[in-house]
N, C-alpha and C. Protein backbone atom coordinates (compact mmCIF):
# COMPACT_ATOMS: atom_id res chain seq x y z
N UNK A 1 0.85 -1.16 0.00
CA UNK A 1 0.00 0.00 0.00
C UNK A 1 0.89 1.23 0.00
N UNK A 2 0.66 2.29 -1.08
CA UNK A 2 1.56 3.34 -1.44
C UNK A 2 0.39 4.68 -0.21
N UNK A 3 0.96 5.34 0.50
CA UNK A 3 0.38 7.07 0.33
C UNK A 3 1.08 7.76 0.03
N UNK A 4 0.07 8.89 -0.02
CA UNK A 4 0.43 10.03 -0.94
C UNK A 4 0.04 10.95 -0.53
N UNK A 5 0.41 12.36 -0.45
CA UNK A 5 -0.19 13.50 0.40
C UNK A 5 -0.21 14.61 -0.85
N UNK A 6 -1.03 15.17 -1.31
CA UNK A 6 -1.46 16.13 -2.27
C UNK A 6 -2.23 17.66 -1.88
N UNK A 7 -1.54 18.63 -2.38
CA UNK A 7 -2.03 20.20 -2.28
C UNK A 7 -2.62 20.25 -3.73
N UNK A 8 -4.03 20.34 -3.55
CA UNK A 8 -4.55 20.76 -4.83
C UNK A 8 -5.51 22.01 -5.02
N UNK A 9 -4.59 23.11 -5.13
CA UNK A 9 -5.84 24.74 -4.99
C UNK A 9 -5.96 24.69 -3.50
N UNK A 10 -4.84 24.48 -3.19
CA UNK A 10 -5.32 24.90 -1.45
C UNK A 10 -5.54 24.11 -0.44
N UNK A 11 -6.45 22.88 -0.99
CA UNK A 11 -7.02 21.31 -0.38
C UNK A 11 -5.54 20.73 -0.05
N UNK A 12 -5.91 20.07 0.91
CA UNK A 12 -4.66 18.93 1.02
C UNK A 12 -5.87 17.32 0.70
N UNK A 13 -4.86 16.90 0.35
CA UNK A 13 -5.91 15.71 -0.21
C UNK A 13 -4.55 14.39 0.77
N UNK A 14 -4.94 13.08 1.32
CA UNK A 14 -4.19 12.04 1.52
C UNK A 14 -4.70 10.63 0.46
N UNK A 15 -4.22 10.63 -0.48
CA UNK A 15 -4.30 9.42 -1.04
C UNK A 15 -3.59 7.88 -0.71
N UNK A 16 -4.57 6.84 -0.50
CA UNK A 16 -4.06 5.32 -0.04
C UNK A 16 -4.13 4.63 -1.44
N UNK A 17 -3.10 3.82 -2.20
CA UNK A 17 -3.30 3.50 -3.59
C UNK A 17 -3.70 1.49 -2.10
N UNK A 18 -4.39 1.14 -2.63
CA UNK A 18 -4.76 0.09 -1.71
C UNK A 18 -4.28 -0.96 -2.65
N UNK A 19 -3.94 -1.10 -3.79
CA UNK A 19 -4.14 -2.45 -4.84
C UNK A 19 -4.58 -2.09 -6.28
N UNK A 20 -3.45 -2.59 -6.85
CA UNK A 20 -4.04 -2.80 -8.48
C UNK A 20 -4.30 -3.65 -9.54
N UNK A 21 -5.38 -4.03 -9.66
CA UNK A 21 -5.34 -5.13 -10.67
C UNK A 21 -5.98 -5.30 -12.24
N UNK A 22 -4.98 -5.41 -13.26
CA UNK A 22 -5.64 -5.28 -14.77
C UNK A 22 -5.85 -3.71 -14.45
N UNK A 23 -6.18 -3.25 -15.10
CA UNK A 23 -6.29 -1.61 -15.15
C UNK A 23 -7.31 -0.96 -14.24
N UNK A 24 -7.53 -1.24 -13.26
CA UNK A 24 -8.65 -0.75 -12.17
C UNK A 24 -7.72 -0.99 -10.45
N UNK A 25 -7.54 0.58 -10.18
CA UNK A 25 -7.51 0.57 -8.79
C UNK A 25 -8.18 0.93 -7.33
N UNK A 26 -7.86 0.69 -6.90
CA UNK A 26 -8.66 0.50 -5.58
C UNK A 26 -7.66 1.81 -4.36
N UNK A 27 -8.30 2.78 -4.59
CA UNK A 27 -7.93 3.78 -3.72
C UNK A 27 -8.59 4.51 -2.63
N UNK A 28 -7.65 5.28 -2.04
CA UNK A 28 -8.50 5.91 -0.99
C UNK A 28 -8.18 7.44 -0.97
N UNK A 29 -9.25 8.41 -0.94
CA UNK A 29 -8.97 9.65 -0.96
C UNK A 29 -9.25 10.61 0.82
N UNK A 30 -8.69 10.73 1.11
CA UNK A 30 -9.28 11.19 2.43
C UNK A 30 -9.97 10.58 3.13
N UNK A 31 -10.09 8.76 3.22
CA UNK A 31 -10.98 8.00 3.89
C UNK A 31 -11.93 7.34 3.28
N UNK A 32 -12.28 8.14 2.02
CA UNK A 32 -13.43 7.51 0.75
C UNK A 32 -12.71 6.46 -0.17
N UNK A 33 -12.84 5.60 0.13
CA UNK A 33 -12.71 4.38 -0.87
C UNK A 33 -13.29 4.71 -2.24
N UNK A 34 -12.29 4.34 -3.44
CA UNK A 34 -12.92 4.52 -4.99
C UNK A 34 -12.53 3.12 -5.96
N UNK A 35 -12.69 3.29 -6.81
CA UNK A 35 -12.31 2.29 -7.94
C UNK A 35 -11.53 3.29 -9.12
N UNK A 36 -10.79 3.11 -9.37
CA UNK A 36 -10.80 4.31 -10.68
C UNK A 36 -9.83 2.91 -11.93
N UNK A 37 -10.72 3.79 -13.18
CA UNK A 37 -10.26 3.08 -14.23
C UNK A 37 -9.06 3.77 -14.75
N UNK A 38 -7.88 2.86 -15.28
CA UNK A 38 -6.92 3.76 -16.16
C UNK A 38 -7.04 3.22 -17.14
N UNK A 39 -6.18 4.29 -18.01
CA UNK A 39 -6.05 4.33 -19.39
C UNK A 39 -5.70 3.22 -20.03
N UNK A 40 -4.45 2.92 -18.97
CA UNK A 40 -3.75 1.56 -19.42
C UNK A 40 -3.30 0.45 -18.80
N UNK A 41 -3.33 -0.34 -18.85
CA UNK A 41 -2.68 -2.17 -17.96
C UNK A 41 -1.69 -1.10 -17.21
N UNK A 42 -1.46 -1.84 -16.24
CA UNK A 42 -0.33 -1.14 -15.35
C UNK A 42 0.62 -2.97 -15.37
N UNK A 43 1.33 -3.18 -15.21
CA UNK A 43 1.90 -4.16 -15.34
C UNK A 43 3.08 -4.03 -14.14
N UNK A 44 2.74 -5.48 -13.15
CA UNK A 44 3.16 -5.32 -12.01
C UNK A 44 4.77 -5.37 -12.01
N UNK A 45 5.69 -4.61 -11.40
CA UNK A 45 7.07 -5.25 -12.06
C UNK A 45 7.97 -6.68 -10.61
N UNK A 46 8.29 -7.08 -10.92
CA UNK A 46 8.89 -8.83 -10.40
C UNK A 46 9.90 -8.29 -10.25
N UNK A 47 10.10 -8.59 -9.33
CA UNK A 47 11.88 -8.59 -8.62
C UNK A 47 12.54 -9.80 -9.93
N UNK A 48 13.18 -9.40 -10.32
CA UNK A 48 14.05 -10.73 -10.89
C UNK A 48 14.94 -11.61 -10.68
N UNK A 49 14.52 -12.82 -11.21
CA UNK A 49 15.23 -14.26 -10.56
C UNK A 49 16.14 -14.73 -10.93
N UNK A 50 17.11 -14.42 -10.16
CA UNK A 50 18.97 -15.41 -10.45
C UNK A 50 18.44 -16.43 -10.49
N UNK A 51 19.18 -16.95 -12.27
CA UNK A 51 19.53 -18.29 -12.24
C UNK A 51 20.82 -18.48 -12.73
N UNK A 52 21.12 -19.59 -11.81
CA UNK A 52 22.93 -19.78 -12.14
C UNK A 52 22.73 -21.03 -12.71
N UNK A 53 23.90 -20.77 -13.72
CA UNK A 53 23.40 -22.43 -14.01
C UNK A 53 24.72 -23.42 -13.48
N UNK A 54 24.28 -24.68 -13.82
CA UNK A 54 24.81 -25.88 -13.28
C UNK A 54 26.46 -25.60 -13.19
N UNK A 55 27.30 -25.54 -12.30
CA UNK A 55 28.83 -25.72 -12.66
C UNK A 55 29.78 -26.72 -12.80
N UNK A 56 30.07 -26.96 -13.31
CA UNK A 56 30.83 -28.51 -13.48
C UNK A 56 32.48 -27.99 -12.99
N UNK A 57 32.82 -29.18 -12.69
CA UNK A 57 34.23 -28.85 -12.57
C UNK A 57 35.02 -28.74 -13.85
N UNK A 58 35.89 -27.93 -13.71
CA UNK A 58 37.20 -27.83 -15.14
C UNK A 58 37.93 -28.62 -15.31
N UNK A 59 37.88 -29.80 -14.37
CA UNK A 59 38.84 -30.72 -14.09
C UNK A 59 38.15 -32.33 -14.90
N UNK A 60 36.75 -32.23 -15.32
CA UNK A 60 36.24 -32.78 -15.71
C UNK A 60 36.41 -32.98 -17.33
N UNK A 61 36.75 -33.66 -17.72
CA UNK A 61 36.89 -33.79 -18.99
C UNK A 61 35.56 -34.35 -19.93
N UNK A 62 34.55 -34.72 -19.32
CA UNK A 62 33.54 -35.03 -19.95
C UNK A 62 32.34 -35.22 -19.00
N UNK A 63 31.89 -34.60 -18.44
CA UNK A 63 30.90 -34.23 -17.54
C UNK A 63 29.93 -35.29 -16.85
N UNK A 64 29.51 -36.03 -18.50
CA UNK A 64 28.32 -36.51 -18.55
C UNK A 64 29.03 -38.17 -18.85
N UNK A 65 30.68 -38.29 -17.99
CA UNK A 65 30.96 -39.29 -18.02
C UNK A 65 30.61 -39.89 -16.79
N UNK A 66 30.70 -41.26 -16.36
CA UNK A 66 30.47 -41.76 -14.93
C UNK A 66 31.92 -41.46 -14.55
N UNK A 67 32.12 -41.69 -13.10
CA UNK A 67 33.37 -41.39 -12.29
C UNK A 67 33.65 -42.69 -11.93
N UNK A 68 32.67 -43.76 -11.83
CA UNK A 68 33.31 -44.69 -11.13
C UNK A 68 33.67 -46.22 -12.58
N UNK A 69 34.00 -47.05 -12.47
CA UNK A 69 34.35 -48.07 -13.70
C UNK A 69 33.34 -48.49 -13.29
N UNK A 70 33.28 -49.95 -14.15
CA UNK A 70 32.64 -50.81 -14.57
C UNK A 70 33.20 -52.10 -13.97
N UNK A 71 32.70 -53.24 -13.09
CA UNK A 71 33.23 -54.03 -12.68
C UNK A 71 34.69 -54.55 -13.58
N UNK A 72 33.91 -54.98 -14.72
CA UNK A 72 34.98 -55.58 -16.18
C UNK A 72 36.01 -54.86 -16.40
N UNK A 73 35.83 -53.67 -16.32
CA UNK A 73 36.77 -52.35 -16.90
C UNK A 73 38.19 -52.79 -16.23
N UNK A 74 39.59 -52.46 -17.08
CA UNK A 74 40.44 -52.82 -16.50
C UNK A 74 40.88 -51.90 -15.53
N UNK A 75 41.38 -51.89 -14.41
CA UNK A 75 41.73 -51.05 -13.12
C UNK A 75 42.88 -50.16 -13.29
N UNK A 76 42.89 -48.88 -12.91
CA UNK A 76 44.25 -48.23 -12.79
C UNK A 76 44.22 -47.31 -13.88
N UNK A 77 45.26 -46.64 -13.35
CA UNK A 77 45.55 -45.90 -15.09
C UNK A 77 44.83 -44.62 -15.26
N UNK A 78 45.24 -43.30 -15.99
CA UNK A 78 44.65 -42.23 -16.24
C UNK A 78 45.50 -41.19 -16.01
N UNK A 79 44.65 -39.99 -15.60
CA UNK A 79 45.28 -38.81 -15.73
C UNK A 79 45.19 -38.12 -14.35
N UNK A 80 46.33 -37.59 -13.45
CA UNK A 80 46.30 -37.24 -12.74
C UNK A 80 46.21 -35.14 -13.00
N UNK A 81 45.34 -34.79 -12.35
CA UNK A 81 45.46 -33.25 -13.08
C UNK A 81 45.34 -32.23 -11.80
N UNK A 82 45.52 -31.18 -12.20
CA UNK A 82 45.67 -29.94 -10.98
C UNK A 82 44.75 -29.80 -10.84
N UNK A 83 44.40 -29.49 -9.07
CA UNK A 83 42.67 -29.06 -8.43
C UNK A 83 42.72 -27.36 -8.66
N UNK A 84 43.84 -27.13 -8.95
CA UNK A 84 43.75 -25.65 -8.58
C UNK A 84 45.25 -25.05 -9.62
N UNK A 85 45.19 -23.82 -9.77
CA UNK A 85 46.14 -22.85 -10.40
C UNK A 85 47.21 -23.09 -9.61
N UNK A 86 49.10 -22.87 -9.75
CA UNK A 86 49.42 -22.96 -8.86
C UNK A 86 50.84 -23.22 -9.21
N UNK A 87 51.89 -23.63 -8.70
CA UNK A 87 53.48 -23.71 -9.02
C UNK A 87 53.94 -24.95 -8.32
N UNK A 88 54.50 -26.22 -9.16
CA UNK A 88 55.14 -27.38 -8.93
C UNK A 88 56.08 -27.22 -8.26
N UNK A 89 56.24 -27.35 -6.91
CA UNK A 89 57.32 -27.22 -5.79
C UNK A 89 58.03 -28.12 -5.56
N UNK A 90 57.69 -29.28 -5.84
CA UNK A 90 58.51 -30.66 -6.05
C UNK A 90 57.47 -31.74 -6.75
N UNK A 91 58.15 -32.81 -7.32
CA UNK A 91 58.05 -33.92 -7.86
C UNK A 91 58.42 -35.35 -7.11
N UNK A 92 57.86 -35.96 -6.50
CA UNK A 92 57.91 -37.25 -5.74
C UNK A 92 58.13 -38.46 -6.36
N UNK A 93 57.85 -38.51 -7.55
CA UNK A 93 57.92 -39.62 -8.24
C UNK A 93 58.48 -39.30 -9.79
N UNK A 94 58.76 -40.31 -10.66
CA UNK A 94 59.34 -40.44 -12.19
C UNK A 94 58.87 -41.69 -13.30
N UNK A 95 59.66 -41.40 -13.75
CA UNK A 95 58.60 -42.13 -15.02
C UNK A 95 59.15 -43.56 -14.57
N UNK A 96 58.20 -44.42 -15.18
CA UNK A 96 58.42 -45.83 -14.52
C UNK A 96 58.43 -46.28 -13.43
N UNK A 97 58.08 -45.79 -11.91
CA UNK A 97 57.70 -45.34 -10.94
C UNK A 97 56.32 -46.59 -10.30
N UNK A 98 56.16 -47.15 -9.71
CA UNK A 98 54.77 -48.04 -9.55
C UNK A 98 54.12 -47.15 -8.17
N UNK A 99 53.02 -46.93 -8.44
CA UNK A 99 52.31 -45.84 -7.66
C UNK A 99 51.04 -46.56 -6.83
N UNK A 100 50.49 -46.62 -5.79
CA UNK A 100 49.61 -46.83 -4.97
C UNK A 100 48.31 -45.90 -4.70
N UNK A 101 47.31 -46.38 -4.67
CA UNK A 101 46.49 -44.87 -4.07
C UNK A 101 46.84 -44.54 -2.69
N UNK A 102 46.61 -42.67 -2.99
CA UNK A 102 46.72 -42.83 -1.54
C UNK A 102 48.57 -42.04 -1.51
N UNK A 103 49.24 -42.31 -2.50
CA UNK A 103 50.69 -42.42 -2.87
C UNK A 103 50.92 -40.69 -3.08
N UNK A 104 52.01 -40.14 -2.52
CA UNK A 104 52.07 -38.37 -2.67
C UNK A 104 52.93 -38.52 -3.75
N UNK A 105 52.30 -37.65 -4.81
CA UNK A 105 53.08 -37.96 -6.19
C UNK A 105 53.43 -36.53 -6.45
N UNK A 106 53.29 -34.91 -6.07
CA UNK A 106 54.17 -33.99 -6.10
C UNK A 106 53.60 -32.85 -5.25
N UNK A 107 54.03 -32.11 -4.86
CA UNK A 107 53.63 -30.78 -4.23
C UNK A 107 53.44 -29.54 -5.14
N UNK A 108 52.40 -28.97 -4.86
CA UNK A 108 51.66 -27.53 -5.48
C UNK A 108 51.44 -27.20 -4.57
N UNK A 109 52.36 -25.32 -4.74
CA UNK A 109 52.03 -24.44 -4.14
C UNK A 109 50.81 -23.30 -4.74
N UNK A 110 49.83 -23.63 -3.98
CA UNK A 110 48.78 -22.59 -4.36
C UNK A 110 47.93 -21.85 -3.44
N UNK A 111 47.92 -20.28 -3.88
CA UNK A 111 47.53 -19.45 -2.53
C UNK A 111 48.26 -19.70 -1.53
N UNK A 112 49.61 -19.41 -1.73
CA UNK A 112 50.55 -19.63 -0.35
C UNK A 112 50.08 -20.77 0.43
N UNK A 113 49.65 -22.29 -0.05
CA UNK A 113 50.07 -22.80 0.80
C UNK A 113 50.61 -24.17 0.03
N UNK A 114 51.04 -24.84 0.67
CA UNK A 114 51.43 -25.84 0.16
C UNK A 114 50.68 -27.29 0.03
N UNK A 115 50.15 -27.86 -1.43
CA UNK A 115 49.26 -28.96 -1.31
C UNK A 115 49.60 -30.15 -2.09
N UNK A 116 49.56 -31.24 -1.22
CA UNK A 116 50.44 -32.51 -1.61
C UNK A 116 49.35 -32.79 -2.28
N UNK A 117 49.36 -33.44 -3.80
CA UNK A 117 48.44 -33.97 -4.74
C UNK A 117 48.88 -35.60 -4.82
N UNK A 118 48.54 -36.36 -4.50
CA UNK A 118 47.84 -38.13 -4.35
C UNK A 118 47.27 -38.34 -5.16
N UNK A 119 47.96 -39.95 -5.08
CA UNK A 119 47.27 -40.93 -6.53
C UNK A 119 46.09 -41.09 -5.73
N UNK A 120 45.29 -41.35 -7.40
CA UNK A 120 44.08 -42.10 -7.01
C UNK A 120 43.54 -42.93 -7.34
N UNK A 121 44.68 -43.76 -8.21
CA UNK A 121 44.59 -45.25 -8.76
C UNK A 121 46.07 -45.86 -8.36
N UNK A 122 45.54 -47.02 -8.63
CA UNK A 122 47.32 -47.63 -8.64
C UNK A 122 47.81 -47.54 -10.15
N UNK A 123 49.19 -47.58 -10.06
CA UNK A 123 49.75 -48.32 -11.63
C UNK A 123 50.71 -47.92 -11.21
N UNK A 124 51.41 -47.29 -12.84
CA UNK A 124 52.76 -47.54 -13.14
C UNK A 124 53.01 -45.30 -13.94
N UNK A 125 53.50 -45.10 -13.27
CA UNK A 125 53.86 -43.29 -13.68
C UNK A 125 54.24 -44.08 -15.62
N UNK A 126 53.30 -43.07 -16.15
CA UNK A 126 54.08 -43.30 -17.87
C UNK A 126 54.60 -42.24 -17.83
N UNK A 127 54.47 -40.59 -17.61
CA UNK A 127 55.04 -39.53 -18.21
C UNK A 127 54.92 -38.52 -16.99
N UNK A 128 55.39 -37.59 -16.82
CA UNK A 128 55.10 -36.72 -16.14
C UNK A 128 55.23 -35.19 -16.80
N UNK A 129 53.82 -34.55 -17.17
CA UNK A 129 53.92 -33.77 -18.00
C UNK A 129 53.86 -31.92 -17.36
N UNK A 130 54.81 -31.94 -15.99
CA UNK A 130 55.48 -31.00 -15.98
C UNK A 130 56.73 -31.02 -15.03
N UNK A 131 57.54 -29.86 -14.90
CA UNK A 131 58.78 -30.36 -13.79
C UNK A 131 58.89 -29.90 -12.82
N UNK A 132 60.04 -29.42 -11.95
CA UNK A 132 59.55 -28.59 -10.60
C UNK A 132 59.69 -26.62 -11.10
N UNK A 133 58.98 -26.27 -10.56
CA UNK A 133 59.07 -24.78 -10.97
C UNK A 133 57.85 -24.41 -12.25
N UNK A 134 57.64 -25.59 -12.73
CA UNK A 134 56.39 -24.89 -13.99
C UNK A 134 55.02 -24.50 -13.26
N UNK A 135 54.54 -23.63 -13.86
CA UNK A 135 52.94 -22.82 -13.47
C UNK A 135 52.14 -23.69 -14.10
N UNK A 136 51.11 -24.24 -12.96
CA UNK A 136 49.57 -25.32 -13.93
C UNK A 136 48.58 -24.11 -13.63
N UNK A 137 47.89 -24.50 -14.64
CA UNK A 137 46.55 -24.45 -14.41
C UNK A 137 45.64 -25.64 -13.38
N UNK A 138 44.21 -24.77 -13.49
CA UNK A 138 43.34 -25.66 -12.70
C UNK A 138 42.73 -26.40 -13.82
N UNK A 139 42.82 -28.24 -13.77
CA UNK A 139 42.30 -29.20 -14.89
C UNK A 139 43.75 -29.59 -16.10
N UNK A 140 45.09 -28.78 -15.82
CA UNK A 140 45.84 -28.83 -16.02
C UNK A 140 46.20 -30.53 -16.45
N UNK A 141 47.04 -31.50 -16.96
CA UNK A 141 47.38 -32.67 -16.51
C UNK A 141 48.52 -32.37 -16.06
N UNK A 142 48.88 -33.14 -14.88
CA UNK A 142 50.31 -33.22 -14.52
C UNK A 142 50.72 -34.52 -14.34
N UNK A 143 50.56 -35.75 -14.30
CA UNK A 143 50.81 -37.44 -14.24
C UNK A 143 50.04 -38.13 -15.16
N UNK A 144 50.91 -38.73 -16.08
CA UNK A 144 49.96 -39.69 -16.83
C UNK A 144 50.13 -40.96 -15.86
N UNK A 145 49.16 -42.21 -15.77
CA UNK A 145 49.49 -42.94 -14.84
C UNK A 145 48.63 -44.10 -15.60
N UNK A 146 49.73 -44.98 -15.84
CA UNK A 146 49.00 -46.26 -16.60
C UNK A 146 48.59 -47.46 -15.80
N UNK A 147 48.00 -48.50 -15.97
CA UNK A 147 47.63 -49.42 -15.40
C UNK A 147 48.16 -50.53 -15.16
């Protein structure tokens, strides 16, 4: 409910706008309730609604893949990649290397602090595709890790 206080020729007038709906409102002039027609639709305005949409991780290479195998599927093996932006502070392991989950395979420093990145399969290190001192990205690869 809007008021409104009006000098018209002298009058003071208090207007109550009570409600509007489709082009007819429902007011009050000094206590007298009216209806008055307008000219035109008044069209109510809506707060507007954030929508965010879905975020996937960057680290995801195919979204709408499953995460977990398939009983049959052979075990091990893949791509180990950066959670975050950041600078290779050391390297724990090398190529040909047999790795465990669970296994600290190099340190990234990111946002000043320091974060040990772990296997999360077993196998065998095939490549390691950066050295100590290079800048990753986040989704970056940094361990290829075969099965």
């Amino acid at each position: 409910m809007k008021k409104f206080k009006f000098t018209i020729n002298g009058n003071q007038y208090e207007v109550d706008i009570n409600g509007i709906e489709d082009n007819i409102a429902q007011i009050e002039v000094n206590g007298t309730p009216y209806e008055v027609a307008l000219d035109r639709e008044i069209k109510q305005s809506k707060t507007p609604k954030l929508m965010r949409s879905v975020s996937i991780p960057s680290t995801d290479s195919h979204p709408s893949v499953a995460k977990t195998s398939s009983p049959a599927a052979p075990k091990g093996g893949g791509n180990i990649k950066s959670p975050l932006p950041g600078v290779v502070l050391d390297l724990h392991v090398k190529e040909g290397d047999t790795v465990k989950i669970g296994q600290k395979l190099l340190t990234l420093e990111a946002m000043k602090m320091e974060n040990n990145i772990d296997s999360d399969k077993d196998g065998t290190v095939v490549s390691l595709k950066v050295a100590k001192g290079d800048n990753v990205m986040e989704g970056d690869i940094l361990i290829v890790i075969g099965a």
